[in-house]
N, C-alpha and C. Protein backbone atom coordinates (compact mmCIF):
# COMPACT_ATOMS: atom_id res chain seq x y z
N UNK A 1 132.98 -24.08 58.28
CA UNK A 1 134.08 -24.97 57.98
C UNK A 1 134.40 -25.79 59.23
N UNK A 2 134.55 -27.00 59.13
CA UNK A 2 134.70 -28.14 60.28
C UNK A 2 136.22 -28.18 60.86
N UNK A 3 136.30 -28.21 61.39
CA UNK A 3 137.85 -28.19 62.58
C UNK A 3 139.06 -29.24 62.12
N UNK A 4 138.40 -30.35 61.46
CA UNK A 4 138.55 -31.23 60.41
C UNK A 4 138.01 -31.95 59.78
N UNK A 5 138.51 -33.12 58.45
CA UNK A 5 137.84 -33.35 57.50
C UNK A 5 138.15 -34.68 57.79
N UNK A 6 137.40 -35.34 56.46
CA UNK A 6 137.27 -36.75 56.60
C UNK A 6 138.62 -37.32 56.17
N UNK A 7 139.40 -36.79 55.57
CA UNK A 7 141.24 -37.00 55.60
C UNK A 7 142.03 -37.04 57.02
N UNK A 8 141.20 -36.55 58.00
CA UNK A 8 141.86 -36.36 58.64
C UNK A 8 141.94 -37.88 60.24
N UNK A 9 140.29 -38.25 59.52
CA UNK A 9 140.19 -39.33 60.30
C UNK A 9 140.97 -40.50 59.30
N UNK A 10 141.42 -41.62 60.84
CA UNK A 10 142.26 -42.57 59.95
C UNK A 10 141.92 -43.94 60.76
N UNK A 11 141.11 -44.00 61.72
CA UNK A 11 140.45 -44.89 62.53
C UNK A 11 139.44 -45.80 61.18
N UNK A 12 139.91 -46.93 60.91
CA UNK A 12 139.57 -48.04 59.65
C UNK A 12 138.03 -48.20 60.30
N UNK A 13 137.92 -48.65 61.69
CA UNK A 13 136.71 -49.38 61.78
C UNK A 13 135.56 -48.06 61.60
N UNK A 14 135.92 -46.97 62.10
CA UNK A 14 134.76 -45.63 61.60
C UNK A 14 134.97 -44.81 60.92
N UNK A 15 135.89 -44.72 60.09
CA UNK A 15 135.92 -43.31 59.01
C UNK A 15 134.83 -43.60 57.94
N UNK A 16 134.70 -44.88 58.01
CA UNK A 16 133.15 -45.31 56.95
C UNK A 16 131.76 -44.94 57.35
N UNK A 17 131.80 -44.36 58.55
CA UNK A 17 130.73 -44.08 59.29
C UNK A 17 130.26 -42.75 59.70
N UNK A 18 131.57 -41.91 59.71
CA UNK A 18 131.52 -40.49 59.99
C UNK A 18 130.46 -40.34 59.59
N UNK A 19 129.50 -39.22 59.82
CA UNK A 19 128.46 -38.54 59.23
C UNK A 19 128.77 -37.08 59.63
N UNK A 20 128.18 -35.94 58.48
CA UNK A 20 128.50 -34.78 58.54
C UNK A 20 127.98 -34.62 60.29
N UNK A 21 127.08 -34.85 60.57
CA UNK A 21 126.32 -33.96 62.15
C UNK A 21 127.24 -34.35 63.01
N UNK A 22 128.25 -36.03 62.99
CA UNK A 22 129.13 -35.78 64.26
C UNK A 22 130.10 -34.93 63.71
N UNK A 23 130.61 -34.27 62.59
CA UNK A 23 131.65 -33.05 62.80
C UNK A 23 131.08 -32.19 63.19
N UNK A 24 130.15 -31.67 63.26
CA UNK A 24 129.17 -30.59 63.49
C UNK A 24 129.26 -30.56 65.24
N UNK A 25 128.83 -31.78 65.74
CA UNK A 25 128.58 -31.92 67.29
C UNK A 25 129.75 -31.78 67.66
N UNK A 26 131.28 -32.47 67.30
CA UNK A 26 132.80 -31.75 67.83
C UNK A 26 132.99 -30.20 67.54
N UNK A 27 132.70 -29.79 66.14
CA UNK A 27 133.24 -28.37 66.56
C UNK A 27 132.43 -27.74 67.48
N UNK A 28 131.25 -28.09 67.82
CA UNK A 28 130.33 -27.44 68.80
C UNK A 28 131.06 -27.27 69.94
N UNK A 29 131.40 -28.54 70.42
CA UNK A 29 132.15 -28.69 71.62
C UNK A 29 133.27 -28.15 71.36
N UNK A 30 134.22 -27.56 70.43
CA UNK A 30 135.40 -27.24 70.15
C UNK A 30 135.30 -26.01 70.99
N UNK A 31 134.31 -25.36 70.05
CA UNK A 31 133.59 -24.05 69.91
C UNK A 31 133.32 -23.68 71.56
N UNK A 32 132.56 -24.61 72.03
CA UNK A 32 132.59 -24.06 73.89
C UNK A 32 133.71 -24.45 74.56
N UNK A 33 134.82 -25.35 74.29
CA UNK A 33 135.99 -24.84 74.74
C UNK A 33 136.57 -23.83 74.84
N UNK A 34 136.63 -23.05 73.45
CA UNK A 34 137.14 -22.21 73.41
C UNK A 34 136.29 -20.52 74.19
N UNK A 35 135.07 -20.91 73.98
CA UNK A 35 134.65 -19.72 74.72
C UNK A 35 134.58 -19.82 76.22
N UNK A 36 134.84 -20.99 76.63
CA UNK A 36 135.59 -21.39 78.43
C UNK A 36 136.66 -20.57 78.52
N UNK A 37 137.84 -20.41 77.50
CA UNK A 37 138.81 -20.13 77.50
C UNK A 37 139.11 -18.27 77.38
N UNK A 38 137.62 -17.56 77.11
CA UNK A 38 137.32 -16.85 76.97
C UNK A 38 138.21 -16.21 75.06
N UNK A 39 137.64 -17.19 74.45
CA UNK A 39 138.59 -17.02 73.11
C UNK A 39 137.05 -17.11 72.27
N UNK A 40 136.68 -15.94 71.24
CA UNK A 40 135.88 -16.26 70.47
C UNK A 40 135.89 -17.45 68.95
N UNK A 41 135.42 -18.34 68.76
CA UNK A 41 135.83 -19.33 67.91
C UNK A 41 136.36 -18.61 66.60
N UNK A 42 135.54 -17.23 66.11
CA UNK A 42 135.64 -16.65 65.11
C UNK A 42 136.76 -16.57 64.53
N UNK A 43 138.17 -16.15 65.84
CA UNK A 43 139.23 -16.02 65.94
C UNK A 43 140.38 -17.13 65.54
N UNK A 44 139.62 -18.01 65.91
CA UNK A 44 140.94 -19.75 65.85
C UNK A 44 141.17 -19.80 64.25
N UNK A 45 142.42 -19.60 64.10
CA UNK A 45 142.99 -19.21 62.94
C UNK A 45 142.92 -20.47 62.32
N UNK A 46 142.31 -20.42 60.78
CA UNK A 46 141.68 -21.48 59.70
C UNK A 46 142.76 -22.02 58.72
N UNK A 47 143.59 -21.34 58.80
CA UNK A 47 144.66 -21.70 57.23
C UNK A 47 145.71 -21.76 57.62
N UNK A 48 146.30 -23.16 58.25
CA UNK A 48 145.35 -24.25 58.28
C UNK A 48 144.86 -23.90 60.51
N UNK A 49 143.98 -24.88 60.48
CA UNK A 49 143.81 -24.73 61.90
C UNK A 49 145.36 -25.64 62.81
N UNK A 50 145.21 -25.03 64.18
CA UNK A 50 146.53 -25.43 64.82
C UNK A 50 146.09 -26.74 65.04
N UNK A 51 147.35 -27.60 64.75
CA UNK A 51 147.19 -29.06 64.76
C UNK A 51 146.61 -29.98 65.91
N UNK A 52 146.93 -28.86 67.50
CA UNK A 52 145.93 -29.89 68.27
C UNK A 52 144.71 -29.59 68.36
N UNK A 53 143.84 -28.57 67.63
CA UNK A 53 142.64 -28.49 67.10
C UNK A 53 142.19 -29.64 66.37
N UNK A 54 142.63 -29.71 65.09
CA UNK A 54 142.88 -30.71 64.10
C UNK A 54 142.49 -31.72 64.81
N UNK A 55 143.86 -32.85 65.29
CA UNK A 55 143.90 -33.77 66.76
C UNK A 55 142.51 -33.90 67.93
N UNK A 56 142.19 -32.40 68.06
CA UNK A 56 141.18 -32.77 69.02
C UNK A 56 139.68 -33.21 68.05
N UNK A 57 139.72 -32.41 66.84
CA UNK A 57 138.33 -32.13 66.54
C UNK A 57 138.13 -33.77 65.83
N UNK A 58 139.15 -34.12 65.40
CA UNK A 58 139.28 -36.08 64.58
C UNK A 58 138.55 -36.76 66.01
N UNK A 59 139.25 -36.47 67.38
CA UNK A 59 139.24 -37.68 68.70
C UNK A 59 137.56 -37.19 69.33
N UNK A 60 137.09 -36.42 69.08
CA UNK A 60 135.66 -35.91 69.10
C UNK A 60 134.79 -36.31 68.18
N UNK A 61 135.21 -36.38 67.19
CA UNK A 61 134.25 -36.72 65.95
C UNK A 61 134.33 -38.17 66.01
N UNK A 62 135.23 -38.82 66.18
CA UNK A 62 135.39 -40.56 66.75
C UNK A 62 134.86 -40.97 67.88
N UNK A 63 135.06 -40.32 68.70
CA UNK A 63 134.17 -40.46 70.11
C UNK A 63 132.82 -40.41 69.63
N UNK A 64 132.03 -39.63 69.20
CA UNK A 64 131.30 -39.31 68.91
C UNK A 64 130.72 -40.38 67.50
N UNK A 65 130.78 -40.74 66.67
CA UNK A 65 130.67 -41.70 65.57
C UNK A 65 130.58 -43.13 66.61
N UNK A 66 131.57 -43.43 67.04
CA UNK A 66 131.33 -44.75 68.43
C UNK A 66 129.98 -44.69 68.80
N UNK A 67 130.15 -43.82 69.54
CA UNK A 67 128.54 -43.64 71.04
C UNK A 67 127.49 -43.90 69.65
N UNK A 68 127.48 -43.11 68.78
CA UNK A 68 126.47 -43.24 67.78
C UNK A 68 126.26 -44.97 66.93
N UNK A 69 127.11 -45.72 67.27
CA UNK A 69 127.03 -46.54 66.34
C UNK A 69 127.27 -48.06 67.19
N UNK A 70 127.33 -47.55 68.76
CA UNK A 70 127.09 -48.70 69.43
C UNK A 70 126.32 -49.09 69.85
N UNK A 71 126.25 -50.31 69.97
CA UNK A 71 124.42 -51.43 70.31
C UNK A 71 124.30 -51.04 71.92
N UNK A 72 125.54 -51.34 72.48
CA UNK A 72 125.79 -51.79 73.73
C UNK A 72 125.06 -52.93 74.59
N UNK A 73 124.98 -53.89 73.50
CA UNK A 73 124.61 -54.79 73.98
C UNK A 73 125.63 -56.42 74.45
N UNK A 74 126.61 -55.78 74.46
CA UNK A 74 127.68 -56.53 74.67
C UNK A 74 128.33 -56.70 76.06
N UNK A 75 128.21 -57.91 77.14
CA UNK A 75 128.74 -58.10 78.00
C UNK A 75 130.26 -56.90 79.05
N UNK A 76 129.77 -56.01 79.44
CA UNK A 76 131.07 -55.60 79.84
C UNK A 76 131.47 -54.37 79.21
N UNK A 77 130.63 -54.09 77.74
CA UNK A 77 131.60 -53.20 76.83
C UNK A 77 131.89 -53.99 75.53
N UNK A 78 131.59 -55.31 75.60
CA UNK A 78 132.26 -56.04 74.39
C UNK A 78 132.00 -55.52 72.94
N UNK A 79 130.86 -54.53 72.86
CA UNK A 79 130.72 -54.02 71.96
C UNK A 79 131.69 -53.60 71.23
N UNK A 80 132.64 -52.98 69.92
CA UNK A 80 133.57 -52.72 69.54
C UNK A 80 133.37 -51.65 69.36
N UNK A 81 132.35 -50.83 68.64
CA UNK A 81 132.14 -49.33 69.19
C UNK A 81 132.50 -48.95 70.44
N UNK A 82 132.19 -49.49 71.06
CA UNK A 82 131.58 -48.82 72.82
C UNK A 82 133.56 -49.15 73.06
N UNK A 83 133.93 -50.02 72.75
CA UNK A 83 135.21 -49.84 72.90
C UNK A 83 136.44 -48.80 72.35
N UNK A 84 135.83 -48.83 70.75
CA UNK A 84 136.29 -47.40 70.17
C UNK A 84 136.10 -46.13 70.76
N UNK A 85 134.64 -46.24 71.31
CA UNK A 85 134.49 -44.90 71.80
C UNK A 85 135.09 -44.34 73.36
N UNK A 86 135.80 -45.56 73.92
CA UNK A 86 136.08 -45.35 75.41
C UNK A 86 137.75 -44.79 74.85
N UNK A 87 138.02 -45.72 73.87
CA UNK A 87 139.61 -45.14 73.42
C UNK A 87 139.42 -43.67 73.18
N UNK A 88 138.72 -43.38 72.14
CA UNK A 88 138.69 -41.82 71.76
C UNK A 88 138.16 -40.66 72.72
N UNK A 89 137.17 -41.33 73.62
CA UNK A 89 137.00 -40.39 74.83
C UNK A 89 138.33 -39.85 75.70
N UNK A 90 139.26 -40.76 75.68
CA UNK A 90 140.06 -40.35 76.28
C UNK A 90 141.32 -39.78 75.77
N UNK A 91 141.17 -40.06 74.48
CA UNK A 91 142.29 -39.54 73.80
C UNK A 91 141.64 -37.81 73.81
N UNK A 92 140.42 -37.54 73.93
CA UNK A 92 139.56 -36.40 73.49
C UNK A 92 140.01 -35.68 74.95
N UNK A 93 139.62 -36.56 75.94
CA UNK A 93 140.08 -35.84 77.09
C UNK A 93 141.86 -35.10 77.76
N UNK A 94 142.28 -35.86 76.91
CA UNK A 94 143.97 -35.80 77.24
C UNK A 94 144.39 -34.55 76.86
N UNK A 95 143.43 -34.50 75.01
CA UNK A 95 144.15 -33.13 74.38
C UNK A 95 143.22 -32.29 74.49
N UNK A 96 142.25 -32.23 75.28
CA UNK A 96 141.29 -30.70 75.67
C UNK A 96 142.07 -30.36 77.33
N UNK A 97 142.81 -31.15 77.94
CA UNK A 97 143.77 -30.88 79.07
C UNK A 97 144.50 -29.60 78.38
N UNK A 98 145.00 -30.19 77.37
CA UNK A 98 146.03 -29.49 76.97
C UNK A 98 145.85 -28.33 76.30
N UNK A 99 144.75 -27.51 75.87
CA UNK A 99 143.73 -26.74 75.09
C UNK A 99 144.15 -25.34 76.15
N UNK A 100 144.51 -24.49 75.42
CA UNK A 100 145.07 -22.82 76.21
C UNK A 100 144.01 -22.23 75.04
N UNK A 101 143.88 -20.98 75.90
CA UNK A 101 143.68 -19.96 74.90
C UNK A 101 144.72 -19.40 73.49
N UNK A 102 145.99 -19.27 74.20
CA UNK A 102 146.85 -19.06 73.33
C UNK A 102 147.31 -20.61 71.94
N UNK A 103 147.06 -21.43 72.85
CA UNK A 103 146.62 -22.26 71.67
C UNK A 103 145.81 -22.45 70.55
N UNK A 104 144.99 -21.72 70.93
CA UNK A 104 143.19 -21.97 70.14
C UNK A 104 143.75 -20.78 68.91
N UNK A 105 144.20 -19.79 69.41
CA UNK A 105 144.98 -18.81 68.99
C UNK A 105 146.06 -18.39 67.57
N UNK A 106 146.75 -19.80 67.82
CA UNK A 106 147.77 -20.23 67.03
C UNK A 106 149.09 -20.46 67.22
N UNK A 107 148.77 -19.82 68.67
CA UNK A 107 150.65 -20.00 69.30
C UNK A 107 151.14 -21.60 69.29
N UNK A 108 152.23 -21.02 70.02
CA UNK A 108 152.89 -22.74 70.03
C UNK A 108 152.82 -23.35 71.46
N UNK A 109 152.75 -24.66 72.01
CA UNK A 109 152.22 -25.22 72.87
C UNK A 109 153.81 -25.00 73.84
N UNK A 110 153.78 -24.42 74.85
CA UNK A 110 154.75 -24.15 75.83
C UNK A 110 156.17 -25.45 75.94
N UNK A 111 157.23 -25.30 75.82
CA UNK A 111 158.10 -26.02 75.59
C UNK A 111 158.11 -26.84 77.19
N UNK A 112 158.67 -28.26 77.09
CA UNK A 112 158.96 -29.19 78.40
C UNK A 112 160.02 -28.67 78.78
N UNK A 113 160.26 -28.65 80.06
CA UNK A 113 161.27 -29.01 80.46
C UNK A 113 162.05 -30.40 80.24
N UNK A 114 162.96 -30.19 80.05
CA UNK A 114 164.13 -31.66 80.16
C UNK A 114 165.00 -31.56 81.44
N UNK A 115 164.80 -32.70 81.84
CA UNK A 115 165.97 -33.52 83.32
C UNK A 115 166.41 -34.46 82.75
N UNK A 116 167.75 -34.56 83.51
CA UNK A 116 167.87 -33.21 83.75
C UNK A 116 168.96 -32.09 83.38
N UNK A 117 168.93 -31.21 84.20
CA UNK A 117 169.38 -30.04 83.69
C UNK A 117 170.86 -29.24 83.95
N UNK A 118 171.75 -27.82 83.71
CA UNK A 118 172.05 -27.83 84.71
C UNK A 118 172.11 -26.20 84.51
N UNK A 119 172.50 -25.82 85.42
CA UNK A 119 172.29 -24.05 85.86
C UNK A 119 173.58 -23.14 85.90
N UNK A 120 174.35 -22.07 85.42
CA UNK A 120 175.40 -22.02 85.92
C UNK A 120 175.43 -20.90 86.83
N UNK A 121 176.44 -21.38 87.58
CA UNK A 121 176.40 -20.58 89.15
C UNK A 121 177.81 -19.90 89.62
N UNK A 122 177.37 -18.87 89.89
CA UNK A 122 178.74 -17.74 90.27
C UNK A 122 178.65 -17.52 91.43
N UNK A 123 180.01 -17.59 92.25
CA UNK A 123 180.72 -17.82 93.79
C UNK A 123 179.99 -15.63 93.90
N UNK A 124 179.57 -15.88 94.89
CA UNK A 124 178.95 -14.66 95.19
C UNK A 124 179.94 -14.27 96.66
């Protein structure tokens, strides 16, 4: 079962293009994230998977559909793939930053802090 589906992509210029092998090649890579993380994939809970799974496995499979479908024969990058695919590389990179074990897991992604703040303090 794929990390996500073709519902899940919403990128107009490649969801016409997906092909089953680039979902295949993201969960791969999903898949050795998670065993970086020392988390067996077996484990990453399916029903449904945690949403920045979801998130990552769409910005992988787009990255991936790009590189596959650009000429690169375009001045600079002008290619529009090669441009899709520099967007989604990095969107891919942002949320594998963010990729815990306890994430892969099912937990919930550690709350921000907000500033600011304030503390209360007793005359000692």
């Amino acid at each position: 079962m794929s990390y996500c589906t073709l519902a899940d992509i919403r990128d107009e210029l490649l969801k016409h293009l997906v092909q089953e092998d680039d979902f295949k090649e993201a969960d791969s890579e999903i898949d050795d994230i998670a065993r970086s993380l020392n988390v067996d994939p077996s484990q990453i809970p399916n029903t449904p998977y945690p949403s920045i799974v979801t998130k990552l496995a769409a910005a992988l499979t787009l990255s991936i559909t790009a590189r596959n479908n650009s000429l690169m024969n375009g001045a600079d990058g002008e290619d529009p793939y090669e441009k899709k695919r520099q967007v989604w590389a990095k969107e891919a990179d942002r949320l594998t930053k963010m990729i815990t074990a306890d994430l892969l897991l099912g937990g919930k992604p550690p709350q921000k802090s907000k500033f600011p703040f304030t503390i209360a303090m007793k005359r000692s």
